[in-house]
Each structure stands twice: as C-alpha cells, then as structure tokens.
PDB file of N, CA and C in Angstrom:
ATOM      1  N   UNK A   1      21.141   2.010  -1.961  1.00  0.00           N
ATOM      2  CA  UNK A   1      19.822   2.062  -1.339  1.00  0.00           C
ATOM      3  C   UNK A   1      19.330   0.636  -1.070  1.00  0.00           C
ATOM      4  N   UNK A   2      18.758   0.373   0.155  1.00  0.00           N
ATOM      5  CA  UNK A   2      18.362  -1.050   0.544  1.00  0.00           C
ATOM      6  C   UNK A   2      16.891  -0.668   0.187  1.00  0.00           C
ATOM      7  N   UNK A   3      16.497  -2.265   0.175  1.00  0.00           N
ATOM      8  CA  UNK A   3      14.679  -2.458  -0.152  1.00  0.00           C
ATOM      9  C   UNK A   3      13.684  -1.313   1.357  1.00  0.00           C
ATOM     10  N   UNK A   4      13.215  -1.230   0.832  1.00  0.00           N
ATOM     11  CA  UNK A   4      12.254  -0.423   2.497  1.00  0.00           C
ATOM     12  C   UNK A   4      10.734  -0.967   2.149  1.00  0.00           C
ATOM     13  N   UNK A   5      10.405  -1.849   3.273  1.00  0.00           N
ATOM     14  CA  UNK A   5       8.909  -2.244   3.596  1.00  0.00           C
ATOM     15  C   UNK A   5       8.142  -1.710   4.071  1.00  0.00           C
ATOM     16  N   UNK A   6       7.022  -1.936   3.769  1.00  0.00           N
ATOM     17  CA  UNK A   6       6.061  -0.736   4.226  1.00  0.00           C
ATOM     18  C   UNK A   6       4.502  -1.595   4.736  1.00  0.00           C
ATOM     19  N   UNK A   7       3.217  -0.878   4.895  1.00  0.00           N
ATOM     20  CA  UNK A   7       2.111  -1.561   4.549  1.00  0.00           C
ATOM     21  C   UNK A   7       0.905  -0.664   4.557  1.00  0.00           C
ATOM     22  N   UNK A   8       0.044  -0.782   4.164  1.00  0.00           N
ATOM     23  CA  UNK A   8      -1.224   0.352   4.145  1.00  0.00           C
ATOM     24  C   UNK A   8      -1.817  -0.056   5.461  1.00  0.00           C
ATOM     25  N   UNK A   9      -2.341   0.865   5.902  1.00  0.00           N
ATOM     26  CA  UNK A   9      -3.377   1.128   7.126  1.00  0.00           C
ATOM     27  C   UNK A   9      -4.554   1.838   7.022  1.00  0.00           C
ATOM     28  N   UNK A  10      -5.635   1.119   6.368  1.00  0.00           N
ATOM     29  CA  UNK A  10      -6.872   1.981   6.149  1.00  0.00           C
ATOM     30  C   UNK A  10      -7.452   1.950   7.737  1.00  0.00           C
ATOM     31  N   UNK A  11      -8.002   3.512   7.943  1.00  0.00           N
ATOM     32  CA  UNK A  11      -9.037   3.814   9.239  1.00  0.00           C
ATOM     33  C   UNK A  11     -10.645   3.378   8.335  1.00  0.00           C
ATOM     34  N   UNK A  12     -10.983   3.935   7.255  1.00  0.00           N
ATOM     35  CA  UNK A  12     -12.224   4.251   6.747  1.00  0.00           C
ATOM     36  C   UNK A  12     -12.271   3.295   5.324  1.00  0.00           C
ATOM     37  N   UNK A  13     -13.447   2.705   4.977  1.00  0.00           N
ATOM     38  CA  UNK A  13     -12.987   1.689   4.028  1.00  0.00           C
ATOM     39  C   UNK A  13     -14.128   2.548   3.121  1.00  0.00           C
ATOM     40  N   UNK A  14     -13.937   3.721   2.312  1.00  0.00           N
ATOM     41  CA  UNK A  14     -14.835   4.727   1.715  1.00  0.00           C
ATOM     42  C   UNK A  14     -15.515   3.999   0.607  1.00  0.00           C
ATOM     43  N   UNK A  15     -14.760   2.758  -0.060  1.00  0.00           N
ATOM     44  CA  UNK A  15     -15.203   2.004  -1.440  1.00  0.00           C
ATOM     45  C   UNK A  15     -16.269   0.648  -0.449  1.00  0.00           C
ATOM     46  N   UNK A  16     -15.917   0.295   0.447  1.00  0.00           N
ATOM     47  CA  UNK A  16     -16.987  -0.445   0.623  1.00  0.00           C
ATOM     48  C   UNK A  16     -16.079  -2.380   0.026  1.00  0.00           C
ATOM     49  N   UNK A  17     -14.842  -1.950  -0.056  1.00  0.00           N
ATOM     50  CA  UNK A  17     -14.263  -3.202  -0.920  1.00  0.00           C
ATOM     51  C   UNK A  17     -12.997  -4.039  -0.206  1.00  0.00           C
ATOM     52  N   UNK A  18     -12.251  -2.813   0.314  1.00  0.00           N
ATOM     53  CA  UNK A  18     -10.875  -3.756   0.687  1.00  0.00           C
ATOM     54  C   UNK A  18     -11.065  -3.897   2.571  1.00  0.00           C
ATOM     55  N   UNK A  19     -11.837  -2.890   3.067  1.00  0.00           N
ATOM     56  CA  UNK A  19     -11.888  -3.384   4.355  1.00  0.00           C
ATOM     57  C   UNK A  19     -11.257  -2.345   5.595  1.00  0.00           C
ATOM     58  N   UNK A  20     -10.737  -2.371   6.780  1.00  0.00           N
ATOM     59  CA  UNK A  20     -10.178  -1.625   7.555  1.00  0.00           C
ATOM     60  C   UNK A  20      -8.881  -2.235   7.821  1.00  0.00           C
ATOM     61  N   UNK A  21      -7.855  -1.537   8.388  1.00  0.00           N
ATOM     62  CA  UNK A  21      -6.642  -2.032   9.167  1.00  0.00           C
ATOM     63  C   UNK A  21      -5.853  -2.224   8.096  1.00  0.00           C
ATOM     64  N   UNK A  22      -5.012  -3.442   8.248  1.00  0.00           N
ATOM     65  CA  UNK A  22      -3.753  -3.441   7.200  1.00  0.00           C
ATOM     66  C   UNK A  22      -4.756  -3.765   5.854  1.00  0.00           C
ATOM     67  N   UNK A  23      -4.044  -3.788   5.021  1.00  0.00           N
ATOM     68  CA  UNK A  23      -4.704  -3.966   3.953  1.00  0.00           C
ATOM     69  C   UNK A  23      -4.229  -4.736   2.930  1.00  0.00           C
ATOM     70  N   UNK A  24      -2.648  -3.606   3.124  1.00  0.00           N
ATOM     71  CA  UNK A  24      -1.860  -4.063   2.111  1.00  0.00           C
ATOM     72  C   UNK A  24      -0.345  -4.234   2.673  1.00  0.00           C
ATOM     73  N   UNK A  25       0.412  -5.493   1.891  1.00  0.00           N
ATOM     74  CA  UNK A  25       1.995  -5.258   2.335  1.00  0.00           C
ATOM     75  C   UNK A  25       2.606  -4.664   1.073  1.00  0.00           C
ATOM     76  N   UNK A  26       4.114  -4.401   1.372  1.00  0.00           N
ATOM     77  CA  UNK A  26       4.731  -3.644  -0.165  1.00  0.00           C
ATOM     78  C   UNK A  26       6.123  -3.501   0.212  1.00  0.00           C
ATOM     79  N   UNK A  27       6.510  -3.138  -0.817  1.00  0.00           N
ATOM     80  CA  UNK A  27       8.609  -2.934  -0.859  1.00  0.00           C
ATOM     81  C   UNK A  27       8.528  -2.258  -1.938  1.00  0.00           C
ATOM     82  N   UNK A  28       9.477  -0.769  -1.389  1.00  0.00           N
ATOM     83  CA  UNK A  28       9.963   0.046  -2.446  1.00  0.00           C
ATOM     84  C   UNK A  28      11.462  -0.448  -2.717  1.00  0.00           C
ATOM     85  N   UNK A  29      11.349  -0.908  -3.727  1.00  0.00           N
ATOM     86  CA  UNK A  29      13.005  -1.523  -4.539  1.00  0.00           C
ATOM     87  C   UNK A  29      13.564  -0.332  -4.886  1.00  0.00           C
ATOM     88  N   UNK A  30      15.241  -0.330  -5.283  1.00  0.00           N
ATOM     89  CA  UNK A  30      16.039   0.757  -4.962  1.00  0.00           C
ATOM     90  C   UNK A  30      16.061   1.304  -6.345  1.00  0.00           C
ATOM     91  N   UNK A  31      14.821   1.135  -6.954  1.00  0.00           N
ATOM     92  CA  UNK A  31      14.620   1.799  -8.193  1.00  0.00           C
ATOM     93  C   UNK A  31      13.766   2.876  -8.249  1.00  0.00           C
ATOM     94  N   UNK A  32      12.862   2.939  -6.793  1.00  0.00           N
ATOM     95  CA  UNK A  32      11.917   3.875  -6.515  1.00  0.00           C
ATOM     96  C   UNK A  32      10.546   3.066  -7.331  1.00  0.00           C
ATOM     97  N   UNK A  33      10.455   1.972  -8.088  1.00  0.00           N
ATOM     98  CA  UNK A  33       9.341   1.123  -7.955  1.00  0.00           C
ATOM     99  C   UNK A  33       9.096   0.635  -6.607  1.00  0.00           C
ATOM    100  N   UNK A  34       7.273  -0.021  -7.055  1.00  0.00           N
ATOM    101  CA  UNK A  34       7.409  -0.445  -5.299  1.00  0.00           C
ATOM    102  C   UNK A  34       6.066  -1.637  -6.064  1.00  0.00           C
ATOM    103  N   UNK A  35       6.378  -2.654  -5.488  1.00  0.00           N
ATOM    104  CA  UNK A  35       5.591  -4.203  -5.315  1.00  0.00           C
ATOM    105  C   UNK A  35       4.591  -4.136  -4.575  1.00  0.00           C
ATOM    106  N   UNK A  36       3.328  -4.737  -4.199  1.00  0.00           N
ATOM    107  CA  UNK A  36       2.896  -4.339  -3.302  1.00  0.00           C
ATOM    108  C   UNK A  36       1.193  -5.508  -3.162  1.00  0.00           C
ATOM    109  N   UNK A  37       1.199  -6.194  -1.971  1.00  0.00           N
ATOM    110  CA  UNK A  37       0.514  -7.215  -2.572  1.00  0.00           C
ATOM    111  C   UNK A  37      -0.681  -7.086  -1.320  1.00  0.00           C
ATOM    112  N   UNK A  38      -1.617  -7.056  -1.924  1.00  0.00           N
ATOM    113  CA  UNK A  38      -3.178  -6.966  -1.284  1.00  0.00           C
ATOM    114  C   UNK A  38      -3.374  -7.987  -0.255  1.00  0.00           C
ATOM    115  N   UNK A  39      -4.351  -7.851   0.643  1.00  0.00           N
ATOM    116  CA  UNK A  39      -4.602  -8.351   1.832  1.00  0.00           C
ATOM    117  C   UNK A  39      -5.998  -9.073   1.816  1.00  0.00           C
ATOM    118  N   UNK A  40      -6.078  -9.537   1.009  1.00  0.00           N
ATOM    119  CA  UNK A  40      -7.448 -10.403   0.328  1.00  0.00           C
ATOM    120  C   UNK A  40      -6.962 -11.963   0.314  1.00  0.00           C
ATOM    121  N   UNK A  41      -8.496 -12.276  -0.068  1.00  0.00           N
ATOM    122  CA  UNK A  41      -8.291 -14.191  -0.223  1.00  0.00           C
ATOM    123  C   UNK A  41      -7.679 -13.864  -1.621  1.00  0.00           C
ATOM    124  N   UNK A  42      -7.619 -13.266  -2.440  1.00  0.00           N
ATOM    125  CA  UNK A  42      -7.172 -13.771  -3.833  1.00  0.00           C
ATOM    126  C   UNK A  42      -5.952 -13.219  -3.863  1.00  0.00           C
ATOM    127  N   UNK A  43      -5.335 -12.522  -3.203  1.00  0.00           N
ATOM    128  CA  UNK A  43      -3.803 -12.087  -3.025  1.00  0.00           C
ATOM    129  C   UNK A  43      -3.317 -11.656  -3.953  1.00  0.00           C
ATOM    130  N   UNK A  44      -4.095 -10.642  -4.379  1.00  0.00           N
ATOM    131  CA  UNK A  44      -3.310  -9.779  -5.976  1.00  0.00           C
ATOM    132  C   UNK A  44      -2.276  -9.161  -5.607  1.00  0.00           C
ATOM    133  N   UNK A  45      -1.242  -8.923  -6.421  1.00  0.00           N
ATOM    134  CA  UNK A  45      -0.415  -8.350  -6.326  1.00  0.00           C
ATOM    135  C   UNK A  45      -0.415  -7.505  -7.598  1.00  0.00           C
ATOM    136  N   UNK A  46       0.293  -5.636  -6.945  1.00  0.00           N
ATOM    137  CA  UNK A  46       0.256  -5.097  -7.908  1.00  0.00           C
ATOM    138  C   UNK A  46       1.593  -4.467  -8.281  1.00  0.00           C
ATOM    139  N   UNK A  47       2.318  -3.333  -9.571  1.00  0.00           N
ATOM    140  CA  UNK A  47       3.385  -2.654  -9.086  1.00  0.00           C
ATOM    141  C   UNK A  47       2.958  -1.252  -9.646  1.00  0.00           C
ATOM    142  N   UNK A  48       3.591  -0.658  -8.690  1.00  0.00           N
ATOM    143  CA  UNK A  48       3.898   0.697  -8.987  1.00  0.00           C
ATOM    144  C   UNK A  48       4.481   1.748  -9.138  1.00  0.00           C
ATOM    145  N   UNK A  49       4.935   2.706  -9.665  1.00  0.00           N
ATOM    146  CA  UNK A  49       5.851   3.639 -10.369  1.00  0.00           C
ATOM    147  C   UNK A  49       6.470   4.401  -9.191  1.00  0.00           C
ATOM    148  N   UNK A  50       6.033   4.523  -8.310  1.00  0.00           N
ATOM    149  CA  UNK A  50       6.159   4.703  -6.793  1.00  0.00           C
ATOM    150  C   UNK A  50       5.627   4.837  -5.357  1.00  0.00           C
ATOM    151  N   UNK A  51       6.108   5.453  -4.904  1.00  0.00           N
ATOM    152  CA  UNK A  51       4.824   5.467  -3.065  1.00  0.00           C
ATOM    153  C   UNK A  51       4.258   6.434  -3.320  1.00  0.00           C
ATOM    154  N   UNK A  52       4.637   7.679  -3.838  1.00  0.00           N
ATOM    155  CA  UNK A  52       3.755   8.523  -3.982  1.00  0.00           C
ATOM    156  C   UNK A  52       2.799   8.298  -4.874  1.00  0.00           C
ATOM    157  N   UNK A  53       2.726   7.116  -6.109  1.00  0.00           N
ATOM    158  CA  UNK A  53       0.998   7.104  -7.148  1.00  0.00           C
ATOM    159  C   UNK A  53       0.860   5.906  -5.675  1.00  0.00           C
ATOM    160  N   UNK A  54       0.815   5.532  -5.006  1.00  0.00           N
ATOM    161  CA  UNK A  54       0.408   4.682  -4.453  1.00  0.00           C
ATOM    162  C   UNK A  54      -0.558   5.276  -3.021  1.00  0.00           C
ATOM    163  N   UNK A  55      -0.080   6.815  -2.397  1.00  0.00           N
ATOM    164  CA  UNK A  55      -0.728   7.773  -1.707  1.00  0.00           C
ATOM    165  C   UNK A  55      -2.000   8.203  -2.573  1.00  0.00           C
ATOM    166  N   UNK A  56      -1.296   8.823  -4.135  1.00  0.00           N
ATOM    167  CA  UNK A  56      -2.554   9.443  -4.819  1.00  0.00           C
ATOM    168  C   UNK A  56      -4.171   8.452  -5.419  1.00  0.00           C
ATOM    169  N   UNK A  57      -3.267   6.859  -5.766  1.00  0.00           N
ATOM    170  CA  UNK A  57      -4.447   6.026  -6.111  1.00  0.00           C
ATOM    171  C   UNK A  57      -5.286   5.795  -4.748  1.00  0.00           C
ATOM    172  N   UNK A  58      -4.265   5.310  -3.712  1.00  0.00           N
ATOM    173  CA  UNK A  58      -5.261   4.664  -2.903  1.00  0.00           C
ATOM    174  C   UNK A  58      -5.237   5.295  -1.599  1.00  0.00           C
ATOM    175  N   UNK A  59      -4.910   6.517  -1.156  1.00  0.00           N
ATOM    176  CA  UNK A  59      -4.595   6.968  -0.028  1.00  0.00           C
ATOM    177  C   UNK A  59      -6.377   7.635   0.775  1.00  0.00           C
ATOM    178  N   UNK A  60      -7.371   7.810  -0.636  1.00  0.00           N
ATOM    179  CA  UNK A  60      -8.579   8.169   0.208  1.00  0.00           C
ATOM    180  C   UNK A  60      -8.498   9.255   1.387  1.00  0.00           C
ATOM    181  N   UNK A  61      -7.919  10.495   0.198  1.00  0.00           N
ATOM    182  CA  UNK A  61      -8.106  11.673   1.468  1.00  0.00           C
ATOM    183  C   UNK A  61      -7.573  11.266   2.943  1.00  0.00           C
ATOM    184  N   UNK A  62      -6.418  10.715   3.429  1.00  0.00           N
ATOM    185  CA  UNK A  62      -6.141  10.681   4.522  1.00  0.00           C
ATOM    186  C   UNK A  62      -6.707   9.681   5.158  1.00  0.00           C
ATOM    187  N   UNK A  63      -7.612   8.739   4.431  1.00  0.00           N
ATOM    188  CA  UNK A  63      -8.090   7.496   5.292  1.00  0.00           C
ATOM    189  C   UNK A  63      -7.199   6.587   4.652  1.00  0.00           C
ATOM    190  N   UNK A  64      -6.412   5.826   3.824  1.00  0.00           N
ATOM    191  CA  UNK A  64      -5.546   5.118   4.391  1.00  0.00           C
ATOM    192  C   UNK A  64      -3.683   5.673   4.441  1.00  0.00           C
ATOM    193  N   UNK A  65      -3.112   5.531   5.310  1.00  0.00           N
ATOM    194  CA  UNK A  65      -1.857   5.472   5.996  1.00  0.00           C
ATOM    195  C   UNK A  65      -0.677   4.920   5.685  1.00  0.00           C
ATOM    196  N   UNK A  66       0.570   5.120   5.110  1.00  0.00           N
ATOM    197  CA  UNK A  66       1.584   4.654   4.284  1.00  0.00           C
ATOM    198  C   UNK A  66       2.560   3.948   5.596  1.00  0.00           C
ATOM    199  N   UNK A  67       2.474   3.090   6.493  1.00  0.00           N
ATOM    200  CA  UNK A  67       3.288   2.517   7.728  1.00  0.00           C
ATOM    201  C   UNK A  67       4.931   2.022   7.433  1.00  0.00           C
ATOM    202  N   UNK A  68       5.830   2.832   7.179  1.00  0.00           N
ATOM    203  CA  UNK A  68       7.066   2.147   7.025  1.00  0.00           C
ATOM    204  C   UNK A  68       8.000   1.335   8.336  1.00  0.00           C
ATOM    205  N   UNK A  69       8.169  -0.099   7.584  1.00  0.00           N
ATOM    206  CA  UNK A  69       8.780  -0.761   8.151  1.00  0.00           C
ATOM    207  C   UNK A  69      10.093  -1.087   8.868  1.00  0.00           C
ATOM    208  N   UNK A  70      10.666  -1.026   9.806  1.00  0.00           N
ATOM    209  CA  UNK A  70      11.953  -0.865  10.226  1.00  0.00           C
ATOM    210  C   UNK A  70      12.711  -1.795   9.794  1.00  0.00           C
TER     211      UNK A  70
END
C-alpha cells in the first residue's frame, strides 16, 4: 500500500474557528493511520487512528469534505 494524500474542504465553518475551503492537508500511511496538519498560522499538526475518526470528529454533518489526492 502506497501513502494516499488527501485534504479537508469545509463549505460551512459551523464552530466559528477553522474557517472555509481547504483547511486541512493529511496522508493516510499504509498503516491506516493518517497525519494530518491544519491550515492555520500556528500549523498544528495532528494524528489519527484513521479517515474515518477523522469524517466522525471533524466532518460537521456533511459540511466538511474528505478531497483525495491523485
């Protein structure tokens, strides 16, 4: 399994915090973890157990968008 890139695409920014459009970049490693680093001045980076807690934490009912990278 190769790395697969991805990035969030919020339409609706429901928290009032991270904003619209991309948001976030990320890579699911061939462990089914996935890296994934915020689109802010302070450039946090976070990880997670996979894409799917990454739909359920931050996906906001269908306002933001999981964009995989070619």
């Amino acid at each position: 399994m190769k790395l697969q890139q991805f990035y969030l695409h919020r339409k609706t920014d429901v928290s009032g915090v991270s904003g619209t459009g991309i948001i976030a970049h990320g890579v699911i490693l061939p462990s089914g973890s996935v890296v994934m680093e915020w689109v802010t001045t302070h450039g946090s980076i976070a990880i997670y157990k996979s894409i799917n807690e990454i739909q359920a934490v931050h996906g906001h009912n269908g306002q933001t968008e999981i964009i995989y990278v070619d």
